[in-house]
Protein backbone atom coordinates (compact mmCIF):
# COMPACT_ATOMS: atom_id res chain seq x y z
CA UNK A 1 -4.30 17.31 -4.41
CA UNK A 2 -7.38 15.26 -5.20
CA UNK A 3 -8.58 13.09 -2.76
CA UNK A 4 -10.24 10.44 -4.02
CA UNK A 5 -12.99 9.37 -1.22
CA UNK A 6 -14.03 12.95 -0.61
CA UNK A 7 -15.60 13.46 -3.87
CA UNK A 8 -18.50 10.42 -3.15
CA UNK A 9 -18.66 7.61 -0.76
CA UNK A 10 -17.03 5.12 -3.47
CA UNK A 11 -13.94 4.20 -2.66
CA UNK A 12 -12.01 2.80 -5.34
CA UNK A 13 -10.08 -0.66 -4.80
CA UNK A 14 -7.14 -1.70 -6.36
CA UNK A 15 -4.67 -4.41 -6.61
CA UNK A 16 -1.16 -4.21 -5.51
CA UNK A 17 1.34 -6.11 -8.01
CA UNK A 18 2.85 -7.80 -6.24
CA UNK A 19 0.10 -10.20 -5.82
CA UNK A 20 0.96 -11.16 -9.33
CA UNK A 21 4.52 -10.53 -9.41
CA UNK A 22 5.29 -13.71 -11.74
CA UNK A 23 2.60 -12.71 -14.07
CA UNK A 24 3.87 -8.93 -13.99
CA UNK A 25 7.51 -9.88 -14.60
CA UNK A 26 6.72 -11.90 -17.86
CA UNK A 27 4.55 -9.30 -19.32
CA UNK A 28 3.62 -6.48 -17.69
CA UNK A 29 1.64 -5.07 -20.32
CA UNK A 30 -0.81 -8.27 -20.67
CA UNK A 31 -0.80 -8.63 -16.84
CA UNK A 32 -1.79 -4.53 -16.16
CA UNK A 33 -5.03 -5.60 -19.26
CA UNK A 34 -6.06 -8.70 -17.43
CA UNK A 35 -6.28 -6.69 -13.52
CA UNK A 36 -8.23 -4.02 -14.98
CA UNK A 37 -10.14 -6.68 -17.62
CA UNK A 38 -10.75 -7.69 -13.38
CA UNK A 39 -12.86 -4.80 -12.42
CA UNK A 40 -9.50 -3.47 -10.33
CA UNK A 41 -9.52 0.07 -10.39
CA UNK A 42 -6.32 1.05 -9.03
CA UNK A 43 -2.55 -0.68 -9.50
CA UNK A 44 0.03 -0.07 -7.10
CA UNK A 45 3.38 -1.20 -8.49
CA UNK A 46 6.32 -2.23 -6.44
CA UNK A 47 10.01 -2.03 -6.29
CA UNK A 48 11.06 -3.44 -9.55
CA UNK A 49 9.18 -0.40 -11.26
CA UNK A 50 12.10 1.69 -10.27
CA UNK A 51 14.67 0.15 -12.77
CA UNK A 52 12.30 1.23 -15.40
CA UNK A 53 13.42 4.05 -17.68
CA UNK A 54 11.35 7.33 -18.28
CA UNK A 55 10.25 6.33 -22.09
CA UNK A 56 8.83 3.11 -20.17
CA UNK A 57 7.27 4.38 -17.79
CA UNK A 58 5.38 6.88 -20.11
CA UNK A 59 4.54 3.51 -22.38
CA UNK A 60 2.87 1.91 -18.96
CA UNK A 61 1.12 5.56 -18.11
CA UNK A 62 -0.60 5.32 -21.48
CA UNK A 63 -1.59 2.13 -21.01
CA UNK A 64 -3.34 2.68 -17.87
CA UNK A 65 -5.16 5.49 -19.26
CA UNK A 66 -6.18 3.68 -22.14
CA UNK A 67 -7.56 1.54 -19.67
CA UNK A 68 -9.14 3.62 -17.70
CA UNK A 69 -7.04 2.34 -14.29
CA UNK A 70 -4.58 4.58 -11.83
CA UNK A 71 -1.58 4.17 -10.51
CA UNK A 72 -2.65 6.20 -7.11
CA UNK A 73 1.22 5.19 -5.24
CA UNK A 74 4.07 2.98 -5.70
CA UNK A 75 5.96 0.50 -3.14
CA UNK A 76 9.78 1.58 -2.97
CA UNK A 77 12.69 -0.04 -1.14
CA UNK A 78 15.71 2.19 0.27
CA UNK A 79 17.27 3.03 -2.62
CA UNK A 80 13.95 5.14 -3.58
CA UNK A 81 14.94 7.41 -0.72
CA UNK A 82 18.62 7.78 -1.14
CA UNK A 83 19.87 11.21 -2.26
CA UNK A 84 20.41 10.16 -5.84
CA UNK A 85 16.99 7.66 -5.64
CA UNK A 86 14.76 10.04 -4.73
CA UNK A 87 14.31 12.28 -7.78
CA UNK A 88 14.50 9.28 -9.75
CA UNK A 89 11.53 7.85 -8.03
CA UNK A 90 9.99 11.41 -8.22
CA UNK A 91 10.26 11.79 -11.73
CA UNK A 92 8.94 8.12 -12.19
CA UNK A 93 5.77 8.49 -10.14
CA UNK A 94 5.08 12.03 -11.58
CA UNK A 95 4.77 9.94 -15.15
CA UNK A 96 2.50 7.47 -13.71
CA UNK A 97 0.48 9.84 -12.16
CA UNK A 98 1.07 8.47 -8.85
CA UNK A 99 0.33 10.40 -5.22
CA UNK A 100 2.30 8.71 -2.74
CA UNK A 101 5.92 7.70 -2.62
CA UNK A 102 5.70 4.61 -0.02
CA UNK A 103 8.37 3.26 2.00
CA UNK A 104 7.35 -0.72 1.64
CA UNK A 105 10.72 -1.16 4.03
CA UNK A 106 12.96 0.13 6.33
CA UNK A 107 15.14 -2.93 6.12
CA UNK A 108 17.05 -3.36 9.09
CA UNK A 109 16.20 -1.33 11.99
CA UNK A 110 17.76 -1.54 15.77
CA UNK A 111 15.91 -0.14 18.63
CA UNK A 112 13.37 2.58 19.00
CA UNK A 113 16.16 5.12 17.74
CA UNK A 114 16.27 3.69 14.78
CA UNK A 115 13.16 3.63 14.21
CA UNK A 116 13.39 7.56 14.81
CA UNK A 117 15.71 7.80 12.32
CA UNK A 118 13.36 6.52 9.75
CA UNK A 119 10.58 8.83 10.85
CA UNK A 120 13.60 11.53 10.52
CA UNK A 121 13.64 9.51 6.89
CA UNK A 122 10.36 9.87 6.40
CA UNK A 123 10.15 13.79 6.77
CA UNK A 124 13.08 14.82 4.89
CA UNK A 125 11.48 12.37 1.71
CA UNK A 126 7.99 14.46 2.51
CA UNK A 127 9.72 17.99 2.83
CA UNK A 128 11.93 16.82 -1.09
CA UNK A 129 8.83 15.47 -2.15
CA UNK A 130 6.16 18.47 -1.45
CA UNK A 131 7.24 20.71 -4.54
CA UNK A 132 6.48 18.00 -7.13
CA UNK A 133 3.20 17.60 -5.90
CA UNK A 134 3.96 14.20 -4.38
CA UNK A 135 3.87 13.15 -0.70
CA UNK A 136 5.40 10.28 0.70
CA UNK A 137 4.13 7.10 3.48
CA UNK A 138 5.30 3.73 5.37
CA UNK A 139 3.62 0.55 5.12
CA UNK A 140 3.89 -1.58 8.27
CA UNK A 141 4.94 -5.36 8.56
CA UNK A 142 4.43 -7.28 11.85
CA UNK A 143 7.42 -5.96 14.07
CA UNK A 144 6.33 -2.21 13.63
CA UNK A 145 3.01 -3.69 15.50
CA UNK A 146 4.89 -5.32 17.80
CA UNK A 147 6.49 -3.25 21.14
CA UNK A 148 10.17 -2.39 21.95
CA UNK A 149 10.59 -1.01 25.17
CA UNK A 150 6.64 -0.36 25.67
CA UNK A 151 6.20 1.28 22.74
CA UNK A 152 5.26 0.14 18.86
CA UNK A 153 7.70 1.17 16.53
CA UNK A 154 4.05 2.61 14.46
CA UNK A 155 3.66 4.72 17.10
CA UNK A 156 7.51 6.12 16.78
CA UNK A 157 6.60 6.47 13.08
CA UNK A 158 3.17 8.06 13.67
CA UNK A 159 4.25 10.54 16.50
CA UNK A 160 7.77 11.76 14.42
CA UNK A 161 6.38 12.08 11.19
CA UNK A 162 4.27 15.34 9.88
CA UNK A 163 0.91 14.42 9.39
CA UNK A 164 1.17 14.38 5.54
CA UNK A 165 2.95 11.45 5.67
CA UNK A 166 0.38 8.27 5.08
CA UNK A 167 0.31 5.51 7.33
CA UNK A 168 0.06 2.89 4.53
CA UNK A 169 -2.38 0.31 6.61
CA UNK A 170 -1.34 -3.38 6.07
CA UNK A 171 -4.11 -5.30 7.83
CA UNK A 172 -2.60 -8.94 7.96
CA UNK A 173 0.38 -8.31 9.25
CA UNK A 174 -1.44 -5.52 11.91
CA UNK A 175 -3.75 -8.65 12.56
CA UNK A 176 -0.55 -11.37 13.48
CA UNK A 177 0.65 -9.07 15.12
CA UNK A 178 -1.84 -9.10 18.25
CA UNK A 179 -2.64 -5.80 17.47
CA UNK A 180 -6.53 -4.15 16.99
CA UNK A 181 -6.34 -2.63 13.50
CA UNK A 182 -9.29 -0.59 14.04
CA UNK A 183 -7.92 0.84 17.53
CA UNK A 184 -4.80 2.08 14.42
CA UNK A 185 -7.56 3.71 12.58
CA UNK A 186 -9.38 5.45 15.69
CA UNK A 187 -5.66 6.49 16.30
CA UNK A 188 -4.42 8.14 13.63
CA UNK A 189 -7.57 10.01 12.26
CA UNK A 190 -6.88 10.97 8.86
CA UNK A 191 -3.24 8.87 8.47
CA UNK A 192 -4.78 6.04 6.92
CA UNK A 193 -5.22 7.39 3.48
CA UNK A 194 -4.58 3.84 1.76
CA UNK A 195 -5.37 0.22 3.12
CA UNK A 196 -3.70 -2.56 1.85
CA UNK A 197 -6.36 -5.32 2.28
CA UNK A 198 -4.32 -8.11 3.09
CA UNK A 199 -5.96 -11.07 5.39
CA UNK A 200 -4.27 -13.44 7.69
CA UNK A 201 -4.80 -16.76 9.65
CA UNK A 202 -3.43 -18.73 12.28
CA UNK A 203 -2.56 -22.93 11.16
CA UNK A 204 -1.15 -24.72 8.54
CA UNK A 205 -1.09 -23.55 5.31
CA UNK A 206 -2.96 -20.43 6.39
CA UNK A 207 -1.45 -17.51 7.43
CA UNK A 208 -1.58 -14.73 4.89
CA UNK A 209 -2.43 -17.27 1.82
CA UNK A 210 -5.74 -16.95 3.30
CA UNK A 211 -7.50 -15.41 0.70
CA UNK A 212 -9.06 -11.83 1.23
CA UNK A 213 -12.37 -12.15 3.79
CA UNK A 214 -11.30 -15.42 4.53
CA UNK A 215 -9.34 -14.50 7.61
CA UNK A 216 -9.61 -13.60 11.31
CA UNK A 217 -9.34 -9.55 9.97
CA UNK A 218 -12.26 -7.71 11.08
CA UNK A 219 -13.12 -5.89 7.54
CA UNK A 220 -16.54 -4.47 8.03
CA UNK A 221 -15.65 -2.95 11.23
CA UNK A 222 -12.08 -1.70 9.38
CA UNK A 223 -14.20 -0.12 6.48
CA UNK A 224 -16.39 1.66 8.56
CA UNK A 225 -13.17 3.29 10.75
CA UNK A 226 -10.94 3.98 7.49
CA UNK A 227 -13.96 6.00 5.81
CA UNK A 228 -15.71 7.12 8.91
CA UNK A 229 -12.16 8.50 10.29
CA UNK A 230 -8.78 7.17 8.60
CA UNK A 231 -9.33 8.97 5.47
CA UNK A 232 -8.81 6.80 3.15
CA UNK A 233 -9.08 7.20 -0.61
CA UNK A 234 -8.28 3.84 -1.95
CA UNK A 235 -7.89 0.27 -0.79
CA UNK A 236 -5.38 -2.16 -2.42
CA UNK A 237 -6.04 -6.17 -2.50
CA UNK A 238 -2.88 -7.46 -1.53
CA UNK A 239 -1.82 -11.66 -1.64
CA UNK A 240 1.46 -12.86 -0.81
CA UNK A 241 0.29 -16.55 -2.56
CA UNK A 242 -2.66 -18.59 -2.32
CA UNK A 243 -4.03 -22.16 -3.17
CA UNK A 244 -4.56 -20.60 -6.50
CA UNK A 245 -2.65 -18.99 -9.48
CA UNK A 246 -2.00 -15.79 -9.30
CA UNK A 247 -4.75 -14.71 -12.03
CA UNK A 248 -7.62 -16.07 -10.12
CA UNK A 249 -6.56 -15.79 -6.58
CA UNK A 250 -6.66 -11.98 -8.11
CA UNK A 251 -10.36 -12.46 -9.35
CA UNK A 252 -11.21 -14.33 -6.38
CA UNK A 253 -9.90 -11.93 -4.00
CA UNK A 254 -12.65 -9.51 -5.80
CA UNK A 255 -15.36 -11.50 -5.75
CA UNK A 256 -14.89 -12.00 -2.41
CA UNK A 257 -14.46 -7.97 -2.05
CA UNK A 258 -17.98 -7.39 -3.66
CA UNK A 259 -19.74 -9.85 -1.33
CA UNK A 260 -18.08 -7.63 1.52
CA UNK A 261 -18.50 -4.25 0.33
CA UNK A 262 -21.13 -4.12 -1.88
């Protein structure tokens, strides 16, 4: 399996659709052109992708190629990981090219148990996964940052899942949550194969419509963990909704990514 930051110190950044989910569900054709037109690198698509049939996602593989962008991993809800979901998404992700089958949700989870049960989840998706050449991860929220009992429902995740398994980094939510996403890096050496760079702020009208680097997140220090030690391959610009239109907070997002990692 390639990995992507091992090969140079560039490490690619992408944008994950749902930052321009309106855009994407009126034409996702024009609105994969205009993110790589962008300078985006990498797409990561989200759960809608997985109502799309073979023959289109073949039609969107092309496209990216064409393009010259990747599809590196895609964000699935439950039904992804269901018995009958699962070689659906597999055979989806294998025409996109994609490396990672991510968990974007657990949905509903009681208790540390439960959150055992989705590392139990979690490992059965990356044992199913492993013959196809595709591996599976979770992306946090806020309440997998935040304890139960003394203990972070991450740190379930991270301790009862095989080390294959990508701890999908999303830094705002890591941020609201009190919690020191470096310290999550320095943990998990090698885990944090993906960042989703995602800022966050505290007031009114702030929060995570703060656009990228504009935010209490600590991003030079998290770039210098993630390549020094996470192992990461690729980051992903991520915006729940902005001040802007989708389009630009996109390009603005970028610009503000060159000024911080040149």
């Amino acid at each position: 399996m390639t990995t992507f930051a091992s090969a140079a110190k560039h490490v690619p950044v992408g944008l994950e659709m749902f930052s321009v989910r309106g855009e994407l569900a009126k034409d996702p054709t024009a609105t994969v052109r205009a993110v790589a037109k962008m300078g985006y690198e990498v797409v990561e698509f989200f759960a809608p992708y997985f109502n799309w049939t073979p023959d289109q996602a073949k039609d969107m593989r092309k496209l990216m190629d064409d393009l010259g962008i990747r599809c590196n991993s895609t964000h699935n809800n439950q039904p992804s990981f269901t018995a009958e979901g699962l070689p659906k998404a597999m055979e989806l992700n294998k025409i996109l090219g994609s490396q990672y089958v991510v968990m974007a949700s657990a949905g509903r989870v009681v208790g540390l148990d439960g959150w055992r049960k989705v590392a139990d989840q979690l490992s059965e998706a990356s044992e199913k996964l492993k013959p196809a050449g595709l591996r599976t991860g979770y992306h946090n929220h806020e309440p997998e940052f935040v304890a139960i009992d003394g203990k972070r429902p991450m740190e379930v995740l991270a301790a009862n899942t095989p080390k294959e398994v990508m701890l999908q980094l999303d830094v705002g939510t890591c941020v609201e949550a009190g919690y020191d996403p470096v310290a999550w890096i320095d943990a998990n050496p090698g885990r944090i194969r993906c960042i989703h760079c995602k800022d966050w702020a505290p007031g009114p009208d702030k929060g995570y419509r703060v656009l990228f680097g504009e935010g209490d997140s600590p991003w030079t220090k998290i770039f210098a963990a993630a390549e020094a030690k996470g192992g990461v391959e690729y980051y992903l610009i991520e915006q729940e909704g902005s001040r802007f239109p989708e389009f630009e907070t996109a390009e603005r997002c970028l610009a503000n990514w060159k000024k911080l990692k040149p």
